[in-house]
ModelCIF file with pLDDT and N, C-alpha, C, O atoms, coordinates in Angstrom:
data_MODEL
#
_entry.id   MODEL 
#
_entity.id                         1 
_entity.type                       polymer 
_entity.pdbx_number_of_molecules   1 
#
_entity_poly.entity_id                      1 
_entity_poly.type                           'polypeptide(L)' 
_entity_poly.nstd_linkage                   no 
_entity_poly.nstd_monomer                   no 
_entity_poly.pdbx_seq_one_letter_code       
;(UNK)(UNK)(UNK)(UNK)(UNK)(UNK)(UNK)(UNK)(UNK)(UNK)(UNK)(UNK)(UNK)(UNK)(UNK)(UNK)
(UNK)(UNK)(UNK)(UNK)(UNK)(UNK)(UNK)(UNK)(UNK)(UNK)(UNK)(UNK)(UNK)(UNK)(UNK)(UNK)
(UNK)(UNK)(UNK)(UNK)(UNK)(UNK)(UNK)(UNK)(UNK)(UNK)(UNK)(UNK)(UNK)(UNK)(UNK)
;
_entity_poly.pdbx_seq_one_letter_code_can   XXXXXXXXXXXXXXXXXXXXXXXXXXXXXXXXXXXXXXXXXXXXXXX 
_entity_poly.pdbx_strand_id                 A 
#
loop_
_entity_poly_seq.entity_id 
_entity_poly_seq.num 
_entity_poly_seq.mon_id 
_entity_poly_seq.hetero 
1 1  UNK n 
1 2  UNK n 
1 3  UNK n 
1 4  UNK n 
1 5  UNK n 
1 6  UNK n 
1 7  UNK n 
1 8  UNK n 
1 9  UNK n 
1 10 UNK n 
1 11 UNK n 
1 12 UNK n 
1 13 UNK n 
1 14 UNK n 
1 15 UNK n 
1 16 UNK n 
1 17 UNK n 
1 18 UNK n 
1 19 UNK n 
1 20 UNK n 
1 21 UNK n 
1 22 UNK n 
1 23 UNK n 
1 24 UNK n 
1 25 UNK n 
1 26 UNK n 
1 27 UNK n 
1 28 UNK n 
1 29 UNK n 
1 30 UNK n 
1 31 UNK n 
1 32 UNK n 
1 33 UNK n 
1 34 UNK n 
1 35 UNK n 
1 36 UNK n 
1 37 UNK n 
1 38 UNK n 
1 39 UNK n 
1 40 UNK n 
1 41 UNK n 
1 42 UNK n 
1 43 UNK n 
1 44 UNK n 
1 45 UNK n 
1 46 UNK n 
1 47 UNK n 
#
_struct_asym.id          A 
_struct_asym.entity_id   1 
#
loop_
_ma_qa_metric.id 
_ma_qa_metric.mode 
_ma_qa_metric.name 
_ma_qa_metric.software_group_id 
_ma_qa_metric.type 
1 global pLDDT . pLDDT 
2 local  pLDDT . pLDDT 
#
_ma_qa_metric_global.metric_id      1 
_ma_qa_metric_global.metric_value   96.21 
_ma_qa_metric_global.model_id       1 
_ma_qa_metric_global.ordinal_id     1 
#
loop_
_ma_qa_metric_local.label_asym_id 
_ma_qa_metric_local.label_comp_id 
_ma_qa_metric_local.label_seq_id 
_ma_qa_metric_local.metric_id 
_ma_qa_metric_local.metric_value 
_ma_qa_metric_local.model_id 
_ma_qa_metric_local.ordinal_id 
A UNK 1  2 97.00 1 1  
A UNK 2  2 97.00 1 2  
A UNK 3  2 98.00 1 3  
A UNK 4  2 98.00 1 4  
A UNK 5  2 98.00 1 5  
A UNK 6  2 98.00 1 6  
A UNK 7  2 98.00 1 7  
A UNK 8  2 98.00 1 8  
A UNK 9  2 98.00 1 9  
A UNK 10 2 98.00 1 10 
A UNK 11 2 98.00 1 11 
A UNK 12 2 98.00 1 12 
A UNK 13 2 98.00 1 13 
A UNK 14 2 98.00 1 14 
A UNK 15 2 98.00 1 15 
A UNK 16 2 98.00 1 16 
A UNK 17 2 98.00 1 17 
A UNK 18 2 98.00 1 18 
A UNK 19 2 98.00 1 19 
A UNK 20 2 98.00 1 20 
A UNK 21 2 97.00 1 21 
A UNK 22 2 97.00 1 22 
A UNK 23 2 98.00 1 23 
A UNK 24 2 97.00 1 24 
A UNK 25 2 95.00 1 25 
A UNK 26 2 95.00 1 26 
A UNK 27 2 95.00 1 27 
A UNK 28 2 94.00 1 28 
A UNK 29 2 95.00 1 29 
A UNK 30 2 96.00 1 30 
A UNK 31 2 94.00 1 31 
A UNK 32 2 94.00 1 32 
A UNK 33 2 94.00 1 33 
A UNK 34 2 93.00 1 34 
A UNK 35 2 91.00 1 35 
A UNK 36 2 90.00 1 36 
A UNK 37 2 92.00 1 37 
A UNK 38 2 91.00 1 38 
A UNK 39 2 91.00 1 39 
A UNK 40 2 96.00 1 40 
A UNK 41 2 97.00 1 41 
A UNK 42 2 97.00 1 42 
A UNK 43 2 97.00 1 43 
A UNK 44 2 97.00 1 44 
A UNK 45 2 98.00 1 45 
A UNK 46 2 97.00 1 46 
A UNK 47 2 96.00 1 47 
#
loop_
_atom_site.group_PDB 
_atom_site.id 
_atom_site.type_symbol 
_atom_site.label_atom_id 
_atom_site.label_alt_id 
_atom_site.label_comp_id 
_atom_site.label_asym_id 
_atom_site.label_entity_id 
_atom_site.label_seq_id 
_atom_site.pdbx_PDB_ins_code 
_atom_site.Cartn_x 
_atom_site.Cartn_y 
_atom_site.Cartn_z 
_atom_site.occupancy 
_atom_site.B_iso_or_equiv 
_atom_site.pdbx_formal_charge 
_atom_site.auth_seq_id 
_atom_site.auth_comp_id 
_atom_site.auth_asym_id 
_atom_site.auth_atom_id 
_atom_site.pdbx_PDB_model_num 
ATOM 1   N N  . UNK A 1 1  ? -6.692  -11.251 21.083 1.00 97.00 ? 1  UNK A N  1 
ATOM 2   C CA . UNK A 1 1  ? -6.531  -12.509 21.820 1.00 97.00 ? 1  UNK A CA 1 
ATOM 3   C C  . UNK A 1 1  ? -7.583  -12.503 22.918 1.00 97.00 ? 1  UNK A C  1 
ATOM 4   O O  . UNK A 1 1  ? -7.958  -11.467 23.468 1.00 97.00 ? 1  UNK A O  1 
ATOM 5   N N  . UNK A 1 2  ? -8.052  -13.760 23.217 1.00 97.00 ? 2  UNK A N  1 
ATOM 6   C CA . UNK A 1 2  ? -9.435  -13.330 24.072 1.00 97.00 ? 2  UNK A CA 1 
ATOM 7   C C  . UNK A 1 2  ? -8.698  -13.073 25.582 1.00 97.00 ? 2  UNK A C  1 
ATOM 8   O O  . UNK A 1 2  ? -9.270  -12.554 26.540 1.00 97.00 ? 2  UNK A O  1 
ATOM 9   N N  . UNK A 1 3  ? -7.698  -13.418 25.574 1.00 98.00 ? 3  UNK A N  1 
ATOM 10  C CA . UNK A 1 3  ? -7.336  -12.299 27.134 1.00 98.00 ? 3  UNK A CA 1 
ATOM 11  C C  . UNK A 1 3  ? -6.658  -11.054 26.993 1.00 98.00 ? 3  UNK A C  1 
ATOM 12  O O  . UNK A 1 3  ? -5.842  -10.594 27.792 1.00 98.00 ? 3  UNK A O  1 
ATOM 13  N N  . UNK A 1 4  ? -7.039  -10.543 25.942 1.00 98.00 ? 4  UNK A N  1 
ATOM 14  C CA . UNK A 1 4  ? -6.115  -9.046  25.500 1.00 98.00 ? 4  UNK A CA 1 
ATOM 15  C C  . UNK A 1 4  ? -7.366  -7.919  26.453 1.00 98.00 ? 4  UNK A C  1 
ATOM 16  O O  . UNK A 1 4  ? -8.591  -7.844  26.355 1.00 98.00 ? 4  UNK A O  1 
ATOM 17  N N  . UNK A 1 5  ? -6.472  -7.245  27.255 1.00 98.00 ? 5  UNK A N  1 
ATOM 18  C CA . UNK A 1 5  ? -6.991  -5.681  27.888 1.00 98.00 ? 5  UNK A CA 1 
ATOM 19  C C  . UNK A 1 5  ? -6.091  -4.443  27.705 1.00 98.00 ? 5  UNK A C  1 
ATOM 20  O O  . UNK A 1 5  ? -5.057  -4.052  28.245 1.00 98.00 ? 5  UNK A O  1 
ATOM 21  N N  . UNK A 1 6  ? -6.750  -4.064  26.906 1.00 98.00 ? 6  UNK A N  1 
ATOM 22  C CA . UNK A 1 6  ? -5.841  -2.315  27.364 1.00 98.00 ? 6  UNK A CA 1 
ATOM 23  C C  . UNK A 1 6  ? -5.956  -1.385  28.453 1.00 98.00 ? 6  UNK A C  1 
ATOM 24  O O  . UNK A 1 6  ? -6.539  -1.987  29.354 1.00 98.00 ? 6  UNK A O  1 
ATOM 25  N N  . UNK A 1 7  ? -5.752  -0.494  28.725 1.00 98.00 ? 7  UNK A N  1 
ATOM 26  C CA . UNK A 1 7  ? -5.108  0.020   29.480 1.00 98.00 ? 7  UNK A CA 1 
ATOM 27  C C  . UNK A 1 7  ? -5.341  1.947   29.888 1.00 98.00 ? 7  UNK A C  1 
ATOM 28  O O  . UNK A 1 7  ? -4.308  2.573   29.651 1.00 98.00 ? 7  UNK A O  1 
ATOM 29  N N  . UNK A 1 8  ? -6.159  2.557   30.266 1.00 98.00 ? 8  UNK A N  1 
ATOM 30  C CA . UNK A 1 8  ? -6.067  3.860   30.562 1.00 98.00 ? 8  UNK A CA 1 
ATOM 31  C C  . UNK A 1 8  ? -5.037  4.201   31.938 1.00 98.00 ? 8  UNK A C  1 
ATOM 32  O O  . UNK A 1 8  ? -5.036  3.612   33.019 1.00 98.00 ? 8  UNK A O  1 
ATOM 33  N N  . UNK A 1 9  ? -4.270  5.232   31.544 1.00 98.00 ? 9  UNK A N  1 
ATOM 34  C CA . UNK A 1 9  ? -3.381  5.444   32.771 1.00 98.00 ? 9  UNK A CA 1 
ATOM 35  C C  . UNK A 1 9  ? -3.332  6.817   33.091 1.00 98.00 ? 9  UNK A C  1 
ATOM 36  O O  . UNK A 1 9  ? -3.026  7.647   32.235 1.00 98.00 ? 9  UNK A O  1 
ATOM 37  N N  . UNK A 1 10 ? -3.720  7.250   34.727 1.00 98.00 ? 10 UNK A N  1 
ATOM 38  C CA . UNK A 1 10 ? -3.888  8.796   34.751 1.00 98.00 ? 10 UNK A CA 1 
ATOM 39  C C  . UNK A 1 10 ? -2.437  8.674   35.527 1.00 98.00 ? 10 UNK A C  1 
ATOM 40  O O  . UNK A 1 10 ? -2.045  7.870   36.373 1.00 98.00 ? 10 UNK A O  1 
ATOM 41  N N  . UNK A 1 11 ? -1.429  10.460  34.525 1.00 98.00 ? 11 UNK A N  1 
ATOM 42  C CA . UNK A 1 11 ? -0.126  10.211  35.023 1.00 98.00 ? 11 UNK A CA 1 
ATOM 43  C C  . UNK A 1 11 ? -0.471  11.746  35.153 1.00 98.00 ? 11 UNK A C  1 
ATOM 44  O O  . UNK A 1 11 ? -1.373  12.485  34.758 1.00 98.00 ? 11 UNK A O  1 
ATOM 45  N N  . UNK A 1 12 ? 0.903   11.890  36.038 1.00 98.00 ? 12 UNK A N  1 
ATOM 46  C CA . UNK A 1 12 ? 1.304   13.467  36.093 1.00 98.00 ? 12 UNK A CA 1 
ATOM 47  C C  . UNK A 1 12 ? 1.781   14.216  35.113 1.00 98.00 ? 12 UNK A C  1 
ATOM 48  O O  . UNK A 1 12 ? 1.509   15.384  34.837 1.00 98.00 ? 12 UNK A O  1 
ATOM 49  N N  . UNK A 1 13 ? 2.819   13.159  34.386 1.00 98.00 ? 13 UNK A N  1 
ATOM 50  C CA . UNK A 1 13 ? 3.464   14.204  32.929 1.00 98.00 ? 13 UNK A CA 1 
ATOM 51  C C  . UNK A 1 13 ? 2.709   14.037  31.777 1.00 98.00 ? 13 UNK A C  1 
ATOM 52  O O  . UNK A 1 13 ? 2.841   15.119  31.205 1.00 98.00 ? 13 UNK A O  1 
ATOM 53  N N  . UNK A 1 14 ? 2.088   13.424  31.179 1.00 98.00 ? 14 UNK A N  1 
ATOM 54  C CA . UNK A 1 14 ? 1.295   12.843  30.200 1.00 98.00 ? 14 UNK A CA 1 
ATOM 55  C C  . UNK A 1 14 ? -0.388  13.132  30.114 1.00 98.00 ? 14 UNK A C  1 
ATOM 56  O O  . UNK A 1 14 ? -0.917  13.300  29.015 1.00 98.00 ? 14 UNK A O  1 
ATOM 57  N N  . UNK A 1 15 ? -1.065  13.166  31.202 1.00 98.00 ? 15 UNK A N  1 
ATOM 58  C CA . UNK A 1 15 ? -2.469  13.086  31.416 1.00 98.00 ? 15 UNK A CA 1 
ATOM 59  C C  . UNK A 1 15 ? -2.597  11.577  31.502 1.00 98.00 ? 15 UNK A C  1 
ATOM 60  O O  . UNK A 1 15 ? -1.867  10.661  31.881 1.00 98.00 ? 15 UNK A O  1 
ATOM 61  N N  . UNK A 1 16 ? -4.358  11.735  30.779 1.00 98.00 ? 16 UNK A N  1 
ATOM 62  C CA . UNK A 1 16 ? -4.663  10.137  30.300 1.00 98.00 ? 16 UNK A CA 1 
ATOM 63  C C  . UNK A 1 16 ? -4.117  9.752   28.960 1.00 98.00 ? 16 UNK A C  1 
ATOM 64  O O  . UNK A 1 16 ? -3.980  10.442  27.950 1.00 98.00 ? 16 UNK A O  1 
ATOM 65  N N  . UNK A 1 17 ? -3.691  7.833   29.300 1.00 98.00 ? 17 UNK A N  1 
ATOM 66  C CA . UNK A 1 17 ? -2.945  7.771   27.999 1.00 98.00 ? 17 UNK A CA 1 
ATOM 67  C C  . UNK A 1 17 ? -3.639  6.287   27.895 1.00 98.00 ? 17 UNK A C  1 
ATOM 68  O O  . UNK A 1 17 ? -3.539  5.458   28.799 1.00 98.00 ? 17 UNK A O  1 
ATOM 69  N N  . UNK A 1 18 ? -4.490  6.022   26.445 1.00 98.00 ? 18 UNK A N  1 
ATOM 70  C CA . UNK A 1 18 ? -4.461  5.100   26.071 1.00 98.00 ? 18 UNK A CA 1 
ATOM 71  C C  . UNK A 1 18 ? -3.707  3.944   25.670 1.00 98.00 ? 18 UNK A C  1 
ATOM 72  O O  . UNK A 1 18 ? -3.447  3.979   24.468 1.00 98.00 ? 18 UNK A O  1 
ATOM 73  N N  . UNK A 1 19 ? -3.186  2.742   26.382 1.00 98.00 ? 19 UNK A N  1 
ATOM 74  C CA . UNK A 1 19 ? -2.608  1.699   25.737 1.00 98.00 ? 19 UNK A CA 1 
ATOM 75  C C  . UNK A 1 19 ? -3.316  1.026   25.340 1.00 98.00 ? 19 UNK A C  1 
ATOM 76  O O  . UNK A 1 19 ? -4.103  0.435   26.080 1.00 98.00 ? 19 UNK A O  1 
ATOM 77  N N  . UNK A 1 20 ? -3.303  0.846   23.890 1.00 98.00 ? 20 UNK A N  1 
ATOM 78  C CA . UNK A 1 20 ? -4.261  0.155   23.430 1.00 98.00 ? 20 UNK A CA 1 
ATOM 79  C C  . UNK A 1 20 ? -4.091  -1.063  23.400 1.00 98.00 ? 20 UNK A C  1 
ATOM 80  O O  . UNK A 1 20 ? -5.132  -1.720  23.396 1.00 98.00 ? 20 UNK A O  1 
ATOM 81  N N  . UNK A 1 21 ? -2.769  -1.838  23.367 1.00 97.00 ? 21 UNK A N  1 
ATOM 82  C CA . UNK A 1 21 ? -2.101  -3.088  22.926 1.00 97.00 ? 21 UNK A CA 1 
ATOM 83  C C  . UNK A 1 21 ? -2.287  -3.207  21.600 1.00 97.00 ? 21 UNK A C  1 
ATOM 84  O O  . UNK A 1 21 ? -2.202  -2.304  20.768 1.00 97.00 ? 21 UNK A O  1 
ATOM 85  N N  . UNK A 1 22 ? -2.654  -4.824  21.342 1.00 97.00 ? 22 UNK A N  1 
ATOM 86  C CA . UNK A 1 22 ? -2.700  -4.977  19.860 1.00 97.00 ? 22 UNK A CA 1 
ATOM 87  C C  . UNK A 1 22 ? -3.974  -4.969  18.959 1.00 97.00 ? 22 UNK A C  1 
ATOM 88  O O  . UNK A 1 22 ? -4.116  -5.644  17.940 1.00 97.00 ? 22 UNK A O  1 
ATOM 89  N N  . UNK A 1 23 ? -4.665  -4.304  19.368 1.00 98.00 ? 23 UNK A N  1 
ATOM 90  C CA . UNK A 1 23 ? -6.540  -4.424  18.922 1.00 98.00 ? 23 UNK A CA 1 
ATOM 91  C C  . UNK A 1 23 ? -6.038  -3.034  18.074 1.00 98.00 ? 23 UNK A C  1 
ATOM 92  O O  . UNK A 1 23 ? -6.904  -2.775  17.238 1.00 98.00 ? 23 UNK A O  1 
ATOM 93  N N  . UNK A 1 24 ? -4.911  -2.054  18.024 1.00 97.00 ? 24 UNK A N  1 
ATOM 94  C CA . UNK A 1 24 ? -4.793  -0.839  16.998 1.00 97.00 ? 24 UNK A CA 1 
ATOM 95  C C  . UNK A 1 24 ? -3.383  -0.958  17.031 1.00 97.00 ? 24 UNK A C  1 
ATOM 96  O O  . UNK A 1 24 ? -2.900  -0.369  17.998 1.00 97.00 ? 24 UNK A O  1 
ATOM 97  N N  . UNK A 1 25 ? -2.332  -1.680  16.096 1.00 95.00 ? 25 UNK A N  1 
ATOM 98  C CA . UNK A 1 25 ? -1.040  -2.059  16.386 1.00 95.00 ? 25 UNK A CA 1 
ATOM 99  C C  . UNK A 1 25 ? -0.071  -0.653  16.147 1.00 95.00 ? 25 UNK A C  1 
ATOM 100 O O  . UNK A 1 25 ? 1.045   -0.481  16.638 1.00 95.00 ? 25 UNK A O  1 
ATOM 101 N N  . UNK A 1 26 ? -0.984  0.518   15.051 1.00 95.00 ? 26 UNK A N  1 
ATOM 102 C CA . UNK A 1 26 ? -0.143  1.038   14.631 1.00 95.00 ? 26 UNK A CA 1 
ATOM 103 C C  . UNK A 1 26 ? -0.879  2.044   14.251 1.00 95.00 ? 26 UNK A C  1 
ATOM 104 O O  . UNK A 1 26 ? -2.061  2.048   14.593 1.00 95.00 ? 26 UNK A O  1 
ATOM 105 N N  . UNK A 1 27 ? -0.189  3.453   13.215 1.00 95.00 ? 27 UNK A N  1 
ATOM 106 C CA . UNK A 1 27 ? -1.072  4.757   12.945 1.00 95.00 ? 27 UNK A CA 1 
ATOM 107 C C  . UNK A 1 27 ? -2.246  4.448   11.847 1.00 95.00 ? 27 UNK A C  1 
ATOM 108 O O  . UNK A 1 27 ? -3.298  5.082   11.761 1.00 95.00 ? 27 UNK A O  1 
ATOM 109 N N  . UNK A 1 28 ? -1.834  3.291   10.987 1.00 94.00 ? 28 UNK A N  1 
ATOM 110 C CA . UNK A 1 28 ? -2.515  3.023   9.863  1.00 94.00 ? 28 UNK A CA 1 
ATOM 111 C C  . UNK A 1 28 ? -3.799  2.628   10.411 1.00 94.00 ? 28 UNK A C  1 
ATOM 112 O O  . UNK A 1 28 ? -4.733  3.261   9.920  1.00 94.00 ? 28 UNK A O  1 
ATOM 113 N N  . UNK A 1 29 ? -4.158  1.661   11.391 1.00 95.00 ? 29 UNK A N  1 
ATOM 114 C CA . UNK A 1 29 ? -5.099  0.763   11.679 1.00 95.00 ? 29 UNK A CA 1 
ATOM 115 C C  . UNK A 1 29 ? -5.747  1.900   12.404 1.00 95.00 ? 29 UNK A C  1 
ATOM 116 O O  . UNK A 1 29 ? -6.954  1.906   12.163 1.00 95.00 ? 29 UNK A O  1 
ATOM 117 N N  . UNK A 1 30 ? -5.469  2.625   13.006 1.00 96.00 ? 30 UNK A N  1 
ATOM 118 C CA . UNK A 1 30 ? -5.870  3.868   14.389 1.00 96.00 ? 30 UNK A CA 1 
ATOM 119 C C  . UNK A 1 30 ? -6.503  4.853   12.741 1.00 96.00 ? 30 UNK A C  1 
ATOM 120 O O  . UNK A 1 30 ? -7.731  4.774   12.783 1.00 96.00 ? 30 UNK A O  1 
ATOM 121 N N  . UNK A 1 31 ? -6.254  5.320   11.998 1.00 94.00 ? 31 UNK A N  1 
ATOM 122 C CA . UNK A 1 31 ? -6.915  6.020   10.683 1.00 94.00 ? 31 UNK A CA 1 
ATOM 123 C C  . UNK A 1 31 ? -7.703  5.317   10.358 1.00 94.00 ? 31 UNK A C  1 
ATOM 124 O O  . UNK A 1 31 ? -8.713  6.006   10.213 1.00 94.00 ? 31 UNK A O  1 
ATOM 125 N N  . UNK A 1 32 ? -8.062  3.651   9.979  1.00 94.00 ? 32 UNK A N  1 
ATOM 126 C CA . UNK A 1 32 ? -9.747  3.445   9.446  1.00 94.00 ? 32 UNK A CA 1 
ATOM 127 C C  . UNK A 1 32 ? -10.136 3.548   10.536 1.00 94.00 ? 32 UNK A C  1 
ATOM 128 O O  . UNK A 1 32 ? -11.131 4.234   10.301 1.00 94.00 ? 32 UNK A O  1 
ATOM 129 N N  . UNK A 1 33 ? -10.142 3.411   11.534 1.00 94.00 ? 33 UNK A N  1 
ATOM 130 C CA . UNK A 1 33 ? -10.341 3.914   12.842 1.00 94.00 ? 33 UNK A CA 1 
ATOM 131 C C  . UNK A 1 33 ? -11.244 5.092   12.911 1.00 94.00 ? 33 UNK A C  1 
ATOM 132 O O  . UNK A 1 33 ? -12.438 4.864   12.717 1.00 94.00 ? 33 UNK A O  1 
ATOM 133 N N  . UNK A 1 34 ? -10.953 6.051   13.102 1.00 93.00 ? 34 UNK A N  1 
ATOM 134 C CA . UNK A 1 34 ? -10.998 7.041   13.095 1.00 93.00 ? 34 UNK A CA 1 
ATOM 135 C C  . UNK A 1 34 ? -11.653 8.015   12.142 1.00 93.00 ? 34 UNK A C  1 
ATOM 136 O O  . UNK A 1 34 ? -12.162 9.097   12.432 1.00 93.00 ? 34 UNK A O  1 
ATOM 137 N N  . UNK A 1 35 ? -11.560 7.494   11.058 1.00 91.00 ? 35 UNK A N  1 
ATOM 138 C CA . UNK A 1 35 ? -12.689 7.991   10.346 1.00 91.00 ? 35 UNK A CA 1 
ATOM 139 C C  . UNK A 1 35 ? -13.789 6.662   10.150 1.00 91.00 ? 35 UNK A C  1 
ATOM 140 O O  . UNK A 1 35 ? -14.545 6.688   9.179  1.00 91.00 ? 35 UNK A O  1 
ATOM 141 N N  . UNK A 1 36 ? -13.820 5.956   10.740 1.00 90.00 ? 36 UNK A N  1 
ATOM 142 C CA . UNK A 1 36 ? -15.073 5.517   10.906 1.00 90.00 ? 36 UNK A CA 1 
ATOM 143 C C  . UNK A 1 36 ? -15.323 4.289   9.620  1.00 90.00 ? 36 UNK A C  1 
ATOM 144 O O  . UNK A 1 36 ? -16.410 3.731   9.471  1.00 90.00 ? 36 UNK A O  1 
ATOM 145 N N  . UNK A 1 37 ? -13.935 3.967   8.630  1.00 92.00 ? 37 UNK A N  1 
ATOM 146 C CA . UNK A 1 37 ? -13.621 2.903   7.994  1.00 92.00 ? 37 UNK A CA 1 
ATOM 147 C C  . UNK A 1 37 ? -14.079 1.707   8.289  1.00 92.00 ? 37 UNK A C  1 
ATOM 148 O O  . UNK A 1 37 ? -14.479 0.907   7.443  1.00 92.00 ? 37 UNK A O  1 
ATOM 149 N N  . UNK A 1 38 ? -14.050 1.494   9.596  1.00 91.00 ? 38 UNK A N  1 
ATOM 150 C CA . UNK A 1 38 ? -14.706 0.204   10.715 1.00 91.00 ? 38 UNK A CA 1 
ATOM 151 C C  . UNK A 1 38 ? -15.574 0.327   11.283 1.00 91.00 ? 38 UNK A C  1 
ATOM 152 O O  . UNK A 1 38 ? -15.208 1.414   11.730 1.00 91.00 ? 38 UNK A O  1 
ATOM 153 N N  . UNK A 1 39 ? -16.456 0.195   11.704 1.00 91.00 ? 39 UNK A N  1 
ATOM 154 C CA . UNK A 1 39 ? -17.484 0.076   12.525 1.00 91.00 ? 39 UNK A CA 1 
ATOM 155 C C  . UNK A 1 39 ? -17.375 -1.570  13.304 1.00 91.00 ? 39 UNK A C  1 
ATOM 156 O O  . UNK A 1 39 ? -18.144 -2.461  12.941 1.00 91.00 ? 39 UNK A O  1 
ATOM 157 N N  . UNK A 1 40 ? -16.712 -1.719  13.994 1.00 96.00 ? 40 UNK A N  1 
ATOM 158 C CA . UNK A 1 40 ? -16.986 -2.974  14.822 1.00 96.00 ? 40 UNK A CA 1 
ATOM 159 C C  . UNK A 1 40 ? -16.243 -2.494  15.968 1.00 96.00 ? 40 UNK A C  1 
ATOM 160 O O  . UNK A 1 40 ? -15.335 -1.667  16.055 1.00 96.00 ? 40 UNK A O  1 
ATOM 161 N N  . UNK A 1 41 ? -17.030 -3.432  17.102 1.00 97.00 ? 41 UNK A N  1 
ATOM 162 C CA . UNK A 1 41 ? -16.319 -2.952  18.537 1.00 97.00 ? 41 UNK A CA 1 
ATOM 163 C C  . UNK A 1 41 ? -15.019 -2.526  19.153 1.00 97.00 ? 41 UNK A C  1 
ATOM 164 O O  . UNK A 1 41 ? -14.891 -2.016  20.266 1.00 97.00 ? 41 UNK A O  1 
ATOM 165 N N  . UNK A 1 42 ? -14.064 -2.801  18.283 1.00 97.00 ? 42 UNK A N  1 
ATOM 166 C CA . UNK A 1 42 ? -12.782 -2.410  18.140 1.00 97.00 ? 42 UNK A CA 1 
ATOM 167 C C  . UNK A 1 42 ? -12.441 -0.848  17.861 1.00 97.00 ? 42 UNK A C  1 
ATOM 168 O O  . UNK A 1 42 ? -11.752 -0.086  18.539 1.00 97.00 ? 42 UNK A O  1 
ATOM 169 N N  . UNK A 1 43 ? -13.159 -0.605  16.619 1.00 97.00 ? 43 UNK A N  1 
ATOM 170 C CA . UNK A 1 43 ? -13.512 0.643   16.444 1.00 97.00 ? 43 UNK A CA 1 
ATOM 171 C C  . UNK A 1 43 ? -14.262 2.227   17.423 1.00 97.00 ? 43 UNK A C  1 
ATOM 172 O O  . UNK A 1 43 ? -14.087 3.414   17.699 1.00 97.00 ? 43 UNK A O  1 
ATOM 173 N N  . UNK A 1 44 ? -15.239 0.919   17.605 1.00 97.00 ? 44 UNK A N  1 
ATOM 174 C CA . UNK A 1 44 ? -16.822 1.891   18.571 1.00 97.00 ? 44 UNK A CA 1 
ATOM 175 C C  . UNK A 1 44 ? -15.671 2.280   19.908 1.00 97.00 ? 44 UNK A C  1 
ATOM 176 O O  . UNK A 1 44 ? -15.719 3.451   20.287 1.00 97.00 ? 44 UNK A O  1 
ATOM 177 N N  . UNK A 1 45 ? -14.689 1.379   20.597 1.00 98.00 ? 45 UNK A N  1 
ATOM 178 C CA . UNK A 1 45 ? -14.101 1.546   21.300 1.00 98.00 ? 45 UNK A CA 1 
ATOM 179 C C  . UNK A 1 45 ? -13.084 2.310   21.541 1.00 98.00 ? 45 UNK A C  1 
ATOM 180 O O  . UNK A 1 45 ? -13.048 3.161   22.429 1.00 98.00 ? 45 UNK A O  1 
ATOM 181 N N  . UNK A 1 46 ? -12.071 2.011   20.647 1.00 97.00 ? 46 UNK A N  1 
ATOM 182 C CA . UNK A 1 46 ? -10.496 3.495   20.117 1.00 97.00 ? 46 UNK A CA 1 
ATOM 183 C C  . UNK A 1 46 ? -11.571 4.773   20.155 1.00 97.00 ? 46 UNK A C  1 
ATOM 184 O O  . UNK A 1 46 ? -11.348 5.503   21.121 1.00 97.00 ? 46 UNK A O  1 
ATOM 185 N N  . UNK A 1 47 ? -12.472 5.123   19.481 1.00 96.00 ? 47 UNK A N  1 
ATOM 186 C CA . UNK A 1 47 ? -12.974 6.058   18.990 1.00 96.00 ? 47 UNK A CA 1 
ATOM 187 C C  . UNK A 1 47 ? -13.701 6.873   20.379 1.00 96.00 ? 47 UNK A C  1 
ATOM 188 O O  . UNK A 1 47 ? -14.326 7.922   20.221 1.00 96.00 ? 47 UNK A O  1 
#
């Protein structure tokens, strides 16, 4: 959504934690991800 931002959060119990919102909704989408299935800014970015 063009006002969608995620989110880095430095905590005490956790470390840093990516919220990604909805640009990686789930484990499936975060795997083409990740191996590099995608290449578009969405990608270049999680990664």
């Amino acid at each position: 959504a063009k006002e969608h931002c995620s989110f880095v959060i430095d905590t005490e119990n956790m470390g840093k934690i990516l919220y990604t919102g909805d640009i990686v909704m789930n484990r499936v989408e975060f795997y083409d991800i990740i191996r590099w299935l995608r290449k578009d800014d969405c990608a270049r970015f999680v990664n």
